[in-house]
C-alpha atoms as a PDB file:
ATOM      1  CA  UNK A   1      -0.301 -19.923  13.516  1.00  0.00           C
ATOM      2  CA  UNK A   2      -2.534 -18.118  16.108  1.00  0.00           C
ATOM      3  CA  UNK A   3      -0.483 -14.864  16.290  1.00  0.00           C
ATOM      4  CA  UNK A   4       2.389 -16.353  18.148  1.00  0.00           C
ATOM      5  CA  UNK A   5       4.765 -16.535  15.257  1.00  0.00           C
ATOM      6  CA  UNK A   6       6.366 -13.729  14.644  1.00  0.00           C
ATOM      7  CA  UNK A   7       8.495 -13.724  10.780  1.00  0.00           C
ATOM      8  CA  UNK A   8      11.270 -11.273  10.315  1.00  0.00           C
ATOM      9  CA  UNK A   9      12.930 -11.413   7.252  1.00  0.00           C
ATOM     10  CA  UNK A  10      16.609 -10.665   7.180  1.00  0.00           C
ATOM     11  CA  UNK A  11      19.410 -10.866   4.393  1.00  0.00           C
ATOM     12  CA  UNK A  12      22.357 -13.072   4.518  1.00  0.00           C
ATOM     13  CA  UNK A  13      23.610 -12.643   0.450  1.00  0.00           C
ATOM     14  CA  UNK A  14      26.278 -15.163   0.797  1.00  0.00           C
ATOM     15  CA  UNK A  15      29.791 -13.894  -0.908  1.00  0.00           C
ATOM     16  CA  UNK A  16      30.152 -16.595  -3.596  1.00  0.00           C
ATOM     17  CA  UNK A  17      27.523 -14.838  -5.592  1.00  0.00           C
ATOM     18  CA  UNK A  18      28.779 -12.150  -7.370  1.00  0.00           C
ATOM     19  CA  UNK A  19      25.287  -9.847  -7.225  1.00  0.00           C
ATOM     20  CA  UNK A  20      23.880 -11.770  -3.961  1.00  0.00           C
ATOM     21  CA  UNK A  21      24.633  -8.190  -2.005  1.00  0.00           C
ATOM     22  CA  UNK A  22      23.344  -5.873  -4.433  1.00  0.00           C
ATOM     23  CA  UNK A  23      20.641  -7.337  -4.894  1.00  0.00           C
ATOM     24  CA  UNK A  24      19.491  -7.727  -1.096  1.00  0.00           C
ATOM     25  CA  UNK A  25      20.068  -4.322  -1.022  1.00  0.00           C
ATOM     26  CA  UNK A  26      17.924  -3.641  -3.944  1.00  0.00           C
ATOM     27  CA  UNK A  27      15.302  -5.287  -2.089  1.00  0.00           C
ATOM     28  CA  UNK A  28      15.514  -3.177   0.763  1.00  0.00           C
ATOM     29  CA  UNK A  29      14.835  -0.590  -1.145  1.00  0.00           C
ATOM     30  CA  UNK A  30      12.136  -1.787  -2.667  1.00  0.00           C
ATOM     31  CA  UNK A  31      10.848  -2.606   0.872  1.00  0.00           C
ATOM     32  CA  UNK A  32      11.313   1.307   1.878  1.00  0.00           C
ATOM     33  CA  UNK A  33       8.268   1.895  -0.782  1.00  0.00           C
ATOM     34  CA  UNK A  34       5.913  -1.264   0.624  1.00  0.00           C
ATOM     35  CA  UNK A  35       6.826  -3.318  -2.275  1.00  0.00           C
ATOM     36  CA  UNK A  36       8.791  -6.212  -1.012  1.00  0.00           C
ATOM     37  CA  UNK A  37       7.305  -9.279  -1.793  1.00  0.00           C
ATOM     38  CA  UNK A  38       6.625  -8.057  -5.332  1.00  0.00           C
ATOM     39  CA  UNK A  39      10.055  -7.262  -5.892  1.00  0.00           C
ATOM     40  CA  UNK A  40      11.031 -10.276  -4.413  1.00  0.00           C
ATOM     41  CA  UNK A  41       8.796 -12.364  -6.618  1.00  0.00           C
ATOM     42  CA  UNK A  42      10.233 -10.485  -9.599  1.00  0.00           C
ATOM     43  CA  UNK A  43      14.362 -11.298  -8.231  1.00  0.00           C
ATOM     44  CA  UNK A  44      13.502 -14.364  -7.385  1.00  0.00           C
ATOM     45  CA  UNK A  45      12.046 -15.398 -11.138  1.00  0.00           C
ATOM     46  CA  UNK A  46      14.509 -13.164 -13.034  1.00  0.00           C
ATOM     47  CA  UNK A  47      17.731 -15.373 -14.246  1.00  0.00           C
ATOM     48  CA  UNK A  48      19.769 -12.646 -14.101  1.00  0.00           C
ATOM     49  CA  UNK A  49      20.821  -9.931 -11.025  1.00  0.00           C
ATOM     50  CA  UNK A  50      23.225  -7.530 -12.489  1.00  0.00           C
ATOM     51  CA  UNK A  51      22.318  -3.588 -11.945  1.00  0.00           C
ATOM     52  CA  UNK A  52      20.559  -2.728 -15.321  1.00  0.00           C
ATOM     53  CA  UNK A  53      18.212  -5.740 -14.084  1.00  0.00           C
ATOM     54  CA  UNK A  54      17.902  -4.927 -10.736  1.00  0.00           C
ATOM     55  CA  UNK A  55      16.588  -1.194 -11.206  1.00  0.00           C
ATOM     56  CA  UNK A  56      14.000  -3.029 -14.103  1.00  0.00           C
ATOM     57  CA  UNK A  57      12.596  -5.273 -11.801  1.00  0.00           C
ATOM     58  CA  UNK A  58      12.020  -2.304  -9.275  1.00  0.00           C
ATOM     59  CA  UNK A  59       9.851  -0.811 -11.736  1.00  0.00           C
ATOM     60  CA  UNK A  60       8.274  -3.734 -12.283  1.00  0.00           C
ATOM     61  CA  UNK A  61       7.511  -4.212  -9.225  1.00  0.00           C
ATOM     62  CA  UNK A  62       5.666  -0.447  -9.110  1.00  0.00           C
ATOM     63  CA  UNK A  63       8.423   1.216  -7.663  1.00  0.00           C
ATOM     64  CA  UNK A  64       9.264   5.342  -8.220  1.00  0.00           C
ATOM     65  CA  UNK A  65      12.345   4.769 -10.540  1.00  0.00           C
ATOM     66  CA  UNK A  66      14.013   7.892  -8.556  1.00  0.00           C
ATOM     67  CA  UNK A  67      13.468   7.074  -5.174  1.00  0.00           C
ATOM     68  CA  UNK A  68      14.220   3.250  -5.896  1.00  0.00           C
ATOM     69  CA  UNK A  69      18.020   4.630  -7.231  1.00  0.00           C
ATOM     70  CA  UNK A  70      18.440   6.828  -4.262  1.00  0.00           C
ATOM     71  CA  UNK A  71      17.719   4.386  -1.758  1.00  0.00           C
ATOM     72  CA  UNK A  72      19.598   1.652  -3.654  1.00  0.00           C
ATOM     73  CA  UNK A  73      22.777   3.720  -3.580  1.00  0.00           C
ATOM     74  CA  UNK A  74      22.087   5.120   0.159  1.00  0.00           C
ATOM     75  CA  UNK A  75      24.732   3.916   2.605  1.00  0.00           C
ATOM     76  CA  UNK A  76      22.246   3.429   4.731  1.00  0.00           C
ATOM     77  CA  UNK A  77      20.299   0.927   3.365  1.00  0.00           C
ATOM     78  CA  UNK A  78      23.342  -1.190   2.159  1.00  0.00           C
ATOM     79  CA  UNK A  79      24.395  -0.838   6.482  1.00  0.00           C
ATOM     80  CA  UNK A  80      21.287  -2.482   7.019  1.00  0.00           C
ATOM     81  CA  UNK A  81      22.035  -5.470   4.901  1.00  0.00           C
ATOM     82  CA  UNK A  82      25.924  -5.621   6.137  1.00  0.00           C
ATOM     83  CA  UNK A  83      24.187  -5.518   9.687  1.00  0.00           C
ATOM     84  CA  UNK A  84      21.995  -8.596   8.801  1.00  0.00           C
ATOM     85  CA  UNK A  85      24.754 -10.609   7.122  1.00  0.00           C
ATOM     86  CA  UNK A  86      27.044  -9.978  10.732  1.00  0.00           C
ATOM     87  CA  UNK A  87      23.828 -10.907  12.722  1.00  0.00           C
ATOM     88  CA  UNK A  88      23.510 -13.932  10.685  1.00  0.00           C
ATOM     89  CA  UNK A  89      26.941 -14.915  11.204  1.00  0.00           C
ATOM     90  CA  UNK A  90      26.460 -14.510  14.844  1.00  0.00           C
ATOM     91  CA  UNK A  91      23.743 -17.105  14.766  1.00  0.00           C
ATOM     92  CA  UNK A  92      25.596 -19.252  13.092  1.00  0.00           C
ATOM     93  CA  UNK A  93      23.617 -18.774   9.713  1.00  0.00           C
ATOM     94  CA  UNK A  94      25.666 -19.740   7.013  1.00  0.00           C
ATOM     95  CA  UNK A  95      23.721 -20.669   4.215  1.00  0.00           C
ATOM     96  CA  UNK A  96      20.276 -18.898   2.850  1.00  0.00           C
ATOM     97  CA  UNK A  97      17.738 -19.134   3.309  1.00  0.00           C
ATOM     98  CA  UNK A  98      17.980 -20.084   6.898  1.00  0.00           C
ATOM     99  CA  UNK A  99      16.173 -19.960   9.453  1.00  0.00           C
ATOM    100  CA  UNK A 100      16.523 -18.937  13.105  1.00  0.00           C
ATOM    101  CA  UNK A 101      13.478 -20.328  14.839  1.00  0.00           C
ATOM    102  CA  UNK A 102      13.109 -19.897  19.424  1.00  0.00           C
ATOM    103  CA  UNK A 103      17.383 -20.154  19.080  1.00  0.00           C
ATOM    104  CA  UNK A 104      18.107 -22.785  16.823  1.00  0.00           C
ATOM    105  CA  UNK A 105      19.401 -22.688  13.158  1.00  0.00           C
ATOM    106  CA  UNK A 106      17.524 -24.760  10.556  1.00  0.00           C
ATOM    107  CA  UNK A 107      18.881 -24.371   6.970  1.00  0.00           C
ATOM    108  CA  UNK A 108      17.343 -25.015   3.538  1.00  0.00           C
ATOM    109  CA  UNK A 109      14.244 -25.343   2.265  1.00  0.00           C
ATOM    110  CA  UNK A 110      11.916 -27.924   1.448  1.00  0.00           C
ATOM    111  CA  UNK A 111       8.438 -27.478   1.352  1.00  0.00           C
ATOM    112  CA  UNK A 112       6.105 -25.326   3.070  1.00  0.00           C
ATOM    113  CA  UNK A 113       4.637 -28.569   5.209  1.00  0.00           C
ATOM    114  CA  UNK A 114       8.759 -29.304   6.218  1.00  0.00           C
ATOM    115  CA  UNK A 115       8.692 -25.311   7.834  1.00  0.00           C
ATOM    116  CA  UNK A 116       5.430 -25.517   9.115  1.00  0.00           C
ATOM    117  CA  UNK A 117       6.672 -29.154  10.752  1.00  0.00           C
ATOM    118  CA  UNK A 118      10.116 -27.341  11.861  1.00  0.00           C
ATOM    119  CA  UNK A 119       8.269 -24.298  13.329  1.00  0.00           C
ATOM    120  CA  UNK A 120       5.905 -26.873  15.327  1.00  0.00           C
ATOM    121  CA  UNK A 121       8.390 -28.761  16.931  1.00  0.00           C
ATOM    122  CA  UNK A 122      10.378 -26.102  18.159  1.00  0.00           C
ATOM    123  CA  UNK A 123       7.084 -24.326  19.871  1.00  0.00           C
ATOM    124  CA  UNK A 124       6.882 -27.910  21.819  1.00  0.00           C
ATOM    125  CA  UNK A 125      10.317 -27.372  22.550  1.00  0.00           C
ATOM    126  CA  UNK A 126      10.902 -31.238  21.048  1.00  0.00           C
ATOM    127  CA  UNK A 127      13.796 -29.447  18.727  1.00  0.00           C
ATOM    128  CA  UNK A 128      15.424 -31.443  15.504  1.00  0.00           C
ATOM    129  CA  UNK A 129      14.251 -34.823  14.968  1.00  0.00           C
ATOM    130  CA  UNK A 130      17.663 -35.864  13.392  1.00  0.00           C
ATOM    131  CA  UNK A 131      19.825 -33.231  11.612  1.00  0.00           C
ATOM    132  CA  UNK A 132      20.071 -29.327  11.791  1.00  0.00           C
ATOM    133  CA  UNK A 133      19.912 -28.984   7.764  1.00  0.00           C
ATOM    134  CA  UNK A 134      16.384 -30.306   6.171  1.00  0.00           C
ATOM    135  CA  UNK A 135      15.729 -28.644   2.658  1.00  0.00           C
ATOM    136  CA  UNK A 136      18.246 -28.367  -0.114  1.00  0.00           C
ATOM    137  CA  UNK A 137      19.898 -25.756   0.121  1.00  0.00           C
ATOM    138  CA  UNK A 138      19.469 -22.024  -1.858  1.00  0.00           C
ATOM    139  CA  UNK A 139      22.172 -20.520  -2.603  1.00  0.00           C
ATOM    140  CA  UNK A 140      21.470 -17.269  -2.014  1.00  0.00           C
END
């Protein structure tokens, strides 16, 4: 969009989903080795999230199977996603995905044209055209 949109991608696994927290933090460890987005693909795709899984789709993804485990089980990686999921609560994030776009909260997700749309009318400052929550909403 011209280089004035800046994306940061942040975690909010919301607590009704059993693996929603291990598995954010599997992808920040994936992210440690510059392979986010194909481990994200790969979590995203995969019907199941329980450990076994998550460490397979890490090597799927081209990850180092030893360094993948030790950052997976770091407490410092899993601080980064707690610190997301309080900053996310501070917005007043509470599903996923959501967005957080020049201070306001837009939830859900439908279509790529529906962010691009969203993103464009809060950089005219115009803000919602009816209600905060557009997309259905992915639970997390």
């Amino acid at each position: 969009m011209g280089g004035w949109l800046r994306v940061e991608i942040r975690h909010n696994p919301l607590a009704m989903h059993r693996s929603a927290l291990d598995a954010a933090v599997a992808t920040r460890a994936a992210q440690r080795q510059g392979r986010f987005w194909e481990y994200h693909d790969r979590l995203l795709a995969s019907p199941r999230q329980d450990r076994g899984t998550l460490i397979r789709l890490a090597a799927e993804a081209g990850c180092e199977p030893d360094a993948f485990l030790r950052d997976f089980e770091q407490a410092a990686v899993r601080d980064t996603v707690l610190a997301d999921i309080e900053a996310a609560a501070k917005a007043g994030a509470q599903a996923t995905p959501g967005f957080l776009i020049n201070g306001h909260t837009e939830a859900g997700w439908a279509s790529y044209e529906w962010i691009r749309q969203v993103v464009l009318r809060y950089r005219r400052g115009a803000g919602p055209s009816s209600t905060r929550t557009r997309g259905a909403v992915n639970p997390g």
